[in-house]
PDB file of N, CA and C in Angstrom:
ATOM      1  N   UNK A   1      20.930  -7.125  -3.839  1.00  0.00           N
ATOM      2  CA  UNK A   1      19.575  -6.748  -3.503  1.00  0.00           C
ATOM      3  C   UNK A   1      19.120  -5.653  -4.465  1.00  0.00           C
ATOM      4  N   UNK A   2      17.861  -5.636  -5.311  1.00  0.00           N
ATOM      5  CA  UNK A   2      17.767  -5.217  -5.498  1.00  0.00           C
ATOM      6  C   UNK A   2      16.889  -3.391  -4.739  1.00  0.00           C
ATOM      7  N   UNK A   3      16.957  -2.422  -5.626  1.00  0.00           N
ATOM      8  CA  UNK A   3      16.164  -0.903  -5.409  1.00  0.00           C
ATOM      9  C   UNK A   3      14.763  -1.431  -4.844  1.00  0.00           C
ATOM     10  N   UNK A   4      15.369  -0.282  -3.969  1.00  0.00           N
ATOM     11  CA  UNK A   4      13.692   0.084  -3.291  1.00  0.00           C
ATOM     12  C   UNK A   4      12.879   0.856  -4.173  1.00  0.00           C
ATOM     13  N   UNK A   5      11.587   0.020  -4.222  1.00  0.00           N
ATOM     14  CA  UNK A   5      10.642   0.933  -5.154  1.00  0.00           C
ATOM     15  C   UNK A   5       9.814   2.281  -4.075  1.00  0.00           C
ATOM     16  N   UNK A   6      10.244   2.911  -4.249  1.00  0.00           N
ATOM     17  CA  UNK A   6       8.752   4.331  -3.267  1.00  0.00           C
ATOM     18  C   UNK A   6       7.211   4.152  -3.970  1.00  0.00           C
ATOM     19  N   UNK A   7       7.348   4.406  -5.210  1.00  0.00           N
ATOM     20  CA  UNK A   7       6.259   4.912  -5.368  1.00  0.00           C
ATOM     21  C   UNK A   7       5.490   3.702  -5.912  1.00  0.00           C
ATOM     22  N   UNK A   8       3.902   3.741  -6.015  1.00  0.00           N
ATOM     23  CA  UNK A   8       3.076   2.569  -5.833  1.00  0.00           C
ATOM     24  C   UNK A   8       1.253   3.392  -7.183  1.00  0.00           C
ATOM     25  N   UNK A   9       1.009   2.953  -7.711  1.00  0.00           N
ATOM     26  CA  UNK A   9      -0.636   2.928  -8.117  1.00  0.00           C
ATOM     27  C   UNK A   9      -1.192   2.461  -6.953  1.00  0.00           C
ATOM     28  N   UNK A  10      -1.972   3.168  -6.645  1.00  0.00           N
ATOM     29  CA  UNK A  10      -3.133   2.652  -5.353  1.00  0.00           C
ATOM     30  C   UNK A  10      -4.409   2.683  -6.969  1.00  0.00           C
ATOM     31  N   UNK A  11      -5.041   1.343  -6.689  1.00  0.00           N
ATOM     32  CA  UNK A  11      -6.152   1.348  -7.696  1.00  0.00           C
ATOM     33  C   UNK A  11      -7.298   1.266  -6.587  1.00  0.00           C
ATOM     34  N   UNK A  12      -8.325   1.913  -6.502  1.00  0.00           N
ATOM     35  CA  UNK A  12      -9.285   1.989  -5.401  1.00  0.00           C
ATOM     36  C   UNK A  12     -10.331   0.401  -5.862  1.00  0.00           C
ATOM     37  N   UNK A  13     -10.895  -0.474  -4.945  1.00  0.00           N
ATOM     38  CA  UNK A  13     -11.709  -1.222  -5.616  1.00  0.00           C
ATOM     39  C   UNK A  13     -13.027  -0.801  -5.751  1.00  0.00           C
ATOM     40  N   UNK A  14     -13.293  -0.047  -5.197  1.00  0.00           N
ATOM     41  CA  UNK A  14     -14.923   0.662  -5.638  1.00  0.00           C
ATOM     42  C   UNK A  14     -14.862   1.408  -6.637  1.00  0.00           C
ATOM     43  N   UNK A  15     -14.484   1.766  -6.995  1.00  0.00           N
ATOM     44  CA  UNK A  15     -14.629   2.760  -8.047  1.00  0.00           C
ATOM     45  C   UNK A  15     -13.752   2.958  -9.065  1.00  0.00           C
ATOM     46  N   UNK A  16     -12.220   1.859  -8.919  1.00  0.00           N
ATOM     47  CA  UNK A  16     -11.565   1.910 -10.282  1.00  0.00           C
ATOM     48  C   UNK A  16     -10.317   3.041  -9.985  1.00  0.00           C
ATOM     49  N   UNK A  17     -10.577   4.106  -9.603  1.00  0.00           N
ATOM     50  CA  UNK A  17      -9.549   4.936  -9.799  1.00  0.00           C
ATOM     51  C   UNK A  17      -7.993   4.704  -9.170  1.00  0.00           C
ATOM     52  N   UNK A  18      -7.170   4.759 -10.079  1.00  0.00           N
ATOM     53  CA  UNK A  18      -6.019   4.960  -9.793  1.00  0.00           C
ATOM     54  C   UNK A  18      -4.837   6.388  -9.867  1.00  0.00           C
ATOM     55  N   UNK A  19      -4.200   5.965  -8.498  1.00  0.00           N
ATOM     56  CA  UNK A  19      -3.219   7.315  -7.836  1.00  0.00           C
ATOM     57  C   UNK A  19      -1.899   6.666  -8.043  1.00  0.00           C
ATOM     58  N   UNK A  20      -0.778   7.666  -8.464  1.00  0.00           N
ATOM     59  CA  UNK A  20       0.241   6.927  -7.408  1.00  0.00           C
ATOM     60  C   UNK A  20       0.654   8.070  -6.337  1.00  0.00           C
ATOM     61  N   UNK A  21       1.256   6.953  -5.629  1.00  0.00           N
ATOM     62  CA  UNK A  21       1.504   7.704  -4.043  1.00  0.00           C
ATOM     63  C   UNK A  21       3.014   7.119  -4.399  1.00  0.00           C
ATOM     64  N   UNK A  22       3.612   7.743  -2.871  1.00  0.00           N
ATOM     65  CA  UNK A  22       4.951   7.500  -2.510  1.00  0.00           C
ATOM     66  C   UNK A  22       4.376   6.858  -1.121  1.00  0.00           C
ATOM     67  N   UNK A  23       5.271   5.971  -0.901  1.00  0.00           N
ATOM     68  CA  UNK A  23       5.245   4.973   0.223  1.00  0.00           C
ATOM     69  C   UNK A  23       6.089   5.281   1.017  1.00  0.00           C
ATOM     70  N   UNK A  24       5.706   5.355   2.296  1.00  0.00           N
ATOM     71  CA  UNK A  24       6.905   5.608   3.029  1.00  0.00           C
ATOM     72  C   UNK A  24       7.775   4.503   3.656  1.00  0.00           C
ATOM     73  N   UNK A  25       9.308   4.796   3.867  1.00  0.00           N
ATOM     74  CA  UNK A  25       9.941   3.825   4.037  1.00  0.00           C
ATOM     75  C   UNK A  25       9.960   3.169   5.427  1.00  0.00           C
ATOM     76  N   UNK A  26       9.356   4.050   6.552  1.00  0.00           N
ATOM     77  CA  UNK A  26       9.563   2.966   7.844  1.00  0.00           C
ATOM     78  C   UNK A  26       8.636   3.584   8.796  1.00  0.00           C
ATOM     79  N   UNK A  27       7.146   3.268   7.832  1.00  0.00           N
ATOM     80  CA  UNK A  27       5.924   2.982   8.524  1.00  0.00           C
ATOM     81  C   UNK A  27       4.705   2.366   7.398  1.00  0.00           C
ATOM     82  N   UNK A  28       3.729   1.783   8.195  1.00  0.00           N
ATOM     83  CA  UNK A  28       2.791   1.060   7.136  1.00  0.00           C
ATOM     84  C   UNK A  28       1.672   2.125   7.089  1.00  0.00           C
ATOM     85  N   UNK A  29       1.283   1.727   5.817  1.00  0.00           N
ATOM     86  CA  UNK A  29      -0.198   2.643   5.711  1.00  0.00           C
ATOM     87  C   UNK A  29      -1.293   1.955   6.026  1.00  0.00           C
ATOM     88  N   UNK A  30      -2.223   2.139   7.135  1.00  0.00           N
ATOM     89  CA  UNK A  30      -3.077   1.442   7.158  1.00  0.00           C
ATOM     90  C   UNK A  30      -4.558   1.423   6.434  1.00  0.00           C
ATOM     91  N   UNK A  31      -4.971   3.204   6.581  1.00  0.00           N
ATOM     92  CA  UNK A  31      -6.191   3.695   6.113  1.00  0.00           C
ATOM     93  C   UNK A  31      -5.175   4.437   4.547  1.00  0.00           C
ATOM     94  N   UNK A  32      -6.192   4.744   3.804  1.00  0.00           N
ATOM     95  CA  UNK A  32      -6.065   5.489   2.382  1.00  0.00           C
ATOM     96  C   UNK A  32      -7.308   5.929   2.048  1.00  0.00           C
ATOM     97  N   UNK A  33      -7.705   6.972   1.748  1.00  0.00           N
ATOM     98  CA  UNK A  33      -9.280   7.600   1.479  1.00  0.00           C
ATOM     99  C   UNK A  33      -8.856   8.120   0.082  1.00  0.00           C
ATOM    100  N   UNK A  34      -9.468   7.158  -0.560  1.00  0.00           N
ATOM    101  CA  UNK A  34      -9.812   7.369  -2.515  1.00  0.00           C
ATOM    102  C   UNK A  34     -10.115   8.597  -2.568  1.00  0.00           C
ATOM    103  N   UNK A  35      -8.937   9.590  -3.840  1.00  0.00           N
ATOM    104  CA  UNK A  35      -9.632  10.671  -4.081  1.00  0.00           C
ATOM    105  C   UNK A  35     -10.929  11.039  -4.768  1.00  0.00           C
ATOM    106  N   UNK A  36     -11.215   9.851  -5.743  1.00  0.00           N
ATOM    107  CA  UNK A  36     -12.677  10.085  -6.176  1.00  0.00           C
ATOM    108  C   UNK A  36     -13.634  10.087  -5.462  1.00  0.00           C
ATOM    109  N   UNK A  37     -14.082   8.706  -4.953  1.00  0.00           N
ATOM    110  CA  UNK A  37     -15.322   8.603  -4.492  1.00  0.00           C
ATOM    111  C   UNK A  37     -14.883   8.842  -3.323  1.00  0.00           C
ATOM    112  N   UNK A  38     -13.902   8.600  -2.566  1.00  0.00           N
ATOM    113  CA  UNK A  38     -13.426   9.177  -0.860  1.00  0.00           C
ATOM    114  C   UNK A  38     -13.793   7.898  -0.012  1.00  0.00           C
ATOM    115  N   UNK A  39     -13.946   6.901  -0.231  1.00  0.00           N
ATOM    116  CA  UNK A  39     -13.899   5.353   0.425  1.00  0.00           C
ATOM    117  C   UNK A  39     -12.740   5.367   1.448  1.00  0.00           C
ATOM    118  N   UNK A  40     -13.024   4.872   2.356  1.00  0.00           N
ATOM    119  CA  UNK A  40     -11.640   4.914   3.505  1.00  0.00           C
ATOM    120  C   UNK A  40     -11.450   3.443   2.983  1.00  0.00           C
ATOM    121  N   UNK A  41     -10.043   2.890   1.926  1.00  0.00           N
ATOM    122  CA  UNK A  41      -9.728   1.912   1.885  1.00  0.00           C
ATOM    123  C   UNK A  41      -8.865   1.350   3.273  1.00  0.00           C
ATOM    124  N   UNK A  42      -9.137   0.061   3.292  1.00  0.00           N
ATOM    125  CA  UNK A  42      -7.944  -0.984   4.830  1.00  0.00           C
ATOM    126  C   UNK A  42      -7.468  -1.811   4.003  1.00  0.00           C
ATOM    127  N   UNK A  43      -6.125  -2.499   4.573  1.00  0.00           N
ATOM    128  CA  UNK A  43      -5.293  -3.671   4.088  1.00  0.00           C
ATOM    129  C   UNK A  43      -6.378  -4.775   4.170  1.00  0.00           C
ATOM    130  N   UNK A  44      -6.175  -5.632   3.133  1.00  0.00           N
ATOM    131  CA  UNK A  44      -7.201  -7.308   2.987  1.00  0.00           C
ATOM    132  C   UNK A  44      -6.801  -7.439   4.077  1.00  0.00           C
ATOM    133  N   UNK A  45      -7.114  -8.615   4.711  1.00  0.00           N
ATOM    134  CA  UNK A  45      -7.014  -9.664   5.311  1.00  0.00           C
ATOM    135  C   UNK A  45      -5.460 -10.444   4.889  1.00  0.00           C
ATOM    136  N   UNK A  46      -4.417 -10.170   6.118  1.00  0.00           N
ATOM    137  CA  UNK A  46      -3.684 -11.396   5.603  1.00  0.00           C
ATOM    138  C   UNK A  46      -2.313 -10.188   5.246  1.00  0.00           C
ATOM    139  N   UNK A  47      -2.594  -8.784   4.708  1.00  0.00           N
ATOM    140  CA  UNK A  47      -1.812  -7.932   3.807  1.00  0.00           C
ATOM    141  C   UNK A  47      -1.561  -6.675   5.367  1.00  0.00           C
ATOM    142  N   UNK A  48      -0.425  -5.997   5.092  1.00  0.00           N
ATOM    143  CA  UNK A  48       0.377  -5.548   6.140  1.00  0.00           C
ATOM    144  C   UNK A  48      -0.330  -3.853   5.958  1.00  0.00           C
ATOM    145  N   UNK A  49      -0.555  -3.628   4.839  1.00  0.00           N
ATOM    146  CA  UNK A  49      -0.978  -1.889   4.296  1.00  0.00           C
ATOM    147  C   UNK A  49      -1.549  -1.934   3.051  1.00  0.00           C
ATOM    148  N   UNK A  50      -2.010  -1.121   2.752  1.00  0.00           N
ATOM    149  CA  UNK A  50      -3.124  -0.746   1.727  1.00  0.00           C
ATOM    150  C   UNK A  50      -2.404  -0.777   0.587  1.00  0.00           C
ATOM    151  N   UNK A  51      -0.888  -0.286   0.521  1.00  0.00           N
ATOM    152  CA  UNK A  51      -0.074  -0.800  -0.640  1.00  0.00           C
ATOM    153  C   UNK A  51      -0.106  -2.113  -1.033  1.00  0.00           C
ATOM    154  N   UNK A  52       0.022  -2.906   0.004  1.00  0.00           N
ATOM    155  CA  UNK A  52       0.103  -4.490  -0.521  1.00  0.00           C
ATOM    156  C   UNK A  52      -1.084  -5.057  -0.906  1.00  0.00           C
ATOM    157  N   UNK A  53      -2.031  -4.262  -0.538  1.00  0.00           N
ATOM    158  CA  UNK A  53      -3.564  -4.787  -1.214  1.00  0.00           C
ATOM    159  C   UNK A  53      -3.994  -4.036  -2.237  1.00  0.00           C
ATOM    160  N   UNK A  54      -3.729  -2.660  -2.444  1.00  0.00           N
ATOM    161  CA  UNK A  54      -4.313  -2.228  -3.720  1.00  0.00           C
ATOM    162  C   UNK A  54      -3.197  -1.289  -4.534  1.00  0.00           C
ATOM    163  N   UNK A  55      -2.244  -1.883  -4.122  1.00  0.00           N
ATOM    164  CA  UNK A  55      -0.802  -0.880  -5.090  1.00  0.00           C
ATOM    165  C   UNK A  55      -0.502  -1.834  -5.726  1.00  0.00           C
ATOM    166  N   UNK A  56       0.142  -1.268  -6.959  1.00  0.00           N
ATOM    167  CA  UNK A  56       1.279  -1.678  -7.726  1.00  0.00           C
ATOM    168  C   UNK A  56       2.541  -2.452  -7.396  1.00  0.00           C
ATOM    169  N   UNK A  57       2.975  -1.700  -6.460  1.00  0.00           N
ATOM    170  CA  UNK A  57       4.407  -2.268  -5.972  1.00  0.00           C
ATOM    171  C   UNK A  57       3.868  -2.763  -4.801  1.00  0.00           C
ATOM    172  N   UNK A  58       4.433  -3.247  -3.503  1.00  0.00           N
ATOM    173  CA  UNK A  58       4.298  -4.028  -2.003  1.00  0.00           C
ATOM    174  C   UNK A  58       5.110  -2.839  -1.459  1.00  0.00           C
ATOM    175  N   UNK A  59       4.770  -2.905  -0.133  1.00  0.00           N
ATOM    176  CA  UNK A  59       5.380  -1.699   0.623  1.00  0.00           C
ATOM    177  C   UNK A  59       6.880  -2.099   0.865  1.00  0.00           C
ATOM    178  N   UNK A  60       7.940  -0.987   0.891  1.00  0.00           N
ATOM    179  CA  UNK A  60       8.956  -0.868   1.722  1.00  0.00           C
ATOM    180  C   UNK A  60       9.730  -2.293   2.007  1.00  0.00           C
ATOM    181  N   UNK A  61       8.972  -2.606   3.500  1.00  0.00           N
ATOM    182  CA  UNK A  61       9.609  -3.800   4.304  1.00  0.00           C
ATOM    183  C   UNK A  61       9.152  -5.059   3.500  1.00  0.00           C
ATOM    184  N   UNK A  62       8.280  -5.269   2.747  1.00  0.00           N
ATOM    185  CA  UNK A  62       7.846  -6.183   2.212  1.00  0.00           C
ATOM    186  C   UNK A  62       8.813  -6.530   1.045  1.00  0.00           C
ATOM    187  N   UNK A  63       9.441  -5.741   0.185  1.00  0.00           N
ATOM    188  CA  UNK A  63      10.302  -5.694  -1.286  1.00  0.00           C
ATOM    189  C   UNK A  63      11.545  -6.094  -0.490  1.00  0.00           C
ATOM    190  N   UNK A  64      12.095  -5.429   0.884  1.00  0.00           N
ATOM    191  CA  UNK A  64      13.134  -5.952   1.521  1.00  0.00           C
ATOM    192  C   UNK A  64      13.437  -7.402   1.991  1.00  0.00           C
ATOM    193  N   UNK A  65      11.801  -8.133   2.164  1.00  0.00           N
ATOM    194  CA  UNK A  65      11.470  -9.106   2.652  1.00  0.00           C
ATOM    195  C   UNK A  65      12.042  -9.511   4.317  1.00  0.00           C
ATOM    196  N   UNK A  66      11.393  -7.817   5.094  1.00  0.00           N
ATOM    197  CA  UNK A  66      11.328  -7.928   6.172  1.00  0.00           C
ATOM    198  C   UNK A  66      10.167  -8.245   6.734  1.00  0.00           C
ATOM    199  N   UNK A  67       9.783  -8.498   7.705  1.00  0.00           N
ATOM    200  CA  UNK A  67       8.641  -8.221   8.486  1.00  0.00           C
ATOM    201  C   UNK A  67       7.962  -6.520   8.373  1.00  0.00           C
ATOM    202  N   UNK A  68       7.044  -6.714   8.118  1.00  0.00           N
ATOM    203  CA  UNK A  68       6.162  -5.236   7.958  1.00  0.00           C
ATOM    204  C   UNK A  68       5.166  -5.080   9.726  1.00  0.00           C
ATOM    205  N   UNK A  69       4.942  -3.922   9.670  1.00  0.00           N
ATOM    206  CA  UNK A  69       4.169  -3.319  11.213  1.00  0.00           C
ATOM    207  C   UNK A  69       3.275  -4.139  11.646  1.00  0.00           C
ATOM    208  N   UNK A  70       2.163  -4.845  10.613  1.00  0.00           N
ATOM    209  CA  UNK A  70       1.263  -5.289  11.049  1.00  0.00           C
ATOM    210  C   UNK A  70       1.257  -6.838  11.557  1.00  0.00           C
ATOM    211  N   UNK A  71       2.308  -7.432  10.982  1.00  0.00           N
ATOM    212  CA  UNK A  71       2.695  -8.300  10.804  1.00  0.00           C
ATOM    213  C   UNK A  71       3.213  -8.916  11.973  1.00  0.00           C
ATOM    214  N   UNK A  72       2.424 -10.595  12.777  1.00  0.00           N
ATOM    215  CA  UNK A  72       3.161 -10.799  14.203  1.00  0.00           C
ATOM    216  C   UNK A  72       3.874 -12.408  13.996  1.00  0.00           C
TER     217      UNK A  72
END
């Protein structure tokens, strides 16, 4: 198996800007508020946390290819 990745680019879709964050390992992110413009980003449709919709890497449980929080 491979390493857990932590850390992630959150790219905001309004406005372009990109962060990276650290992800935490055993909870989902649901909300994220862009430091530029301050947009309260949510997970798409379909996606478990805001990592898996606007990060770089997929969260945590997802790279493990567990079931993630939101997920039924």
């Amino acid at each position: 198996m491979s390493a857990i990745v932590l850390e992630s680019i959150l790219t905001c879709p309004h406005c372009g800007f990109a962060k990276q964050e650290t992800m935490p390992m055993d909870a989902c992110q649901f909300y994220y508020e862009c430091s530029n413009c301050k947009a309260l980003l949510r997970p798409n449709a379909g996606d478990c946390c805001v990592f898996c919709s606007f990060g770089s890497v997929k969260c945590p449980p997802i790279q493990q290819q567990r079931d993630c929080c939101a997920r039924s």
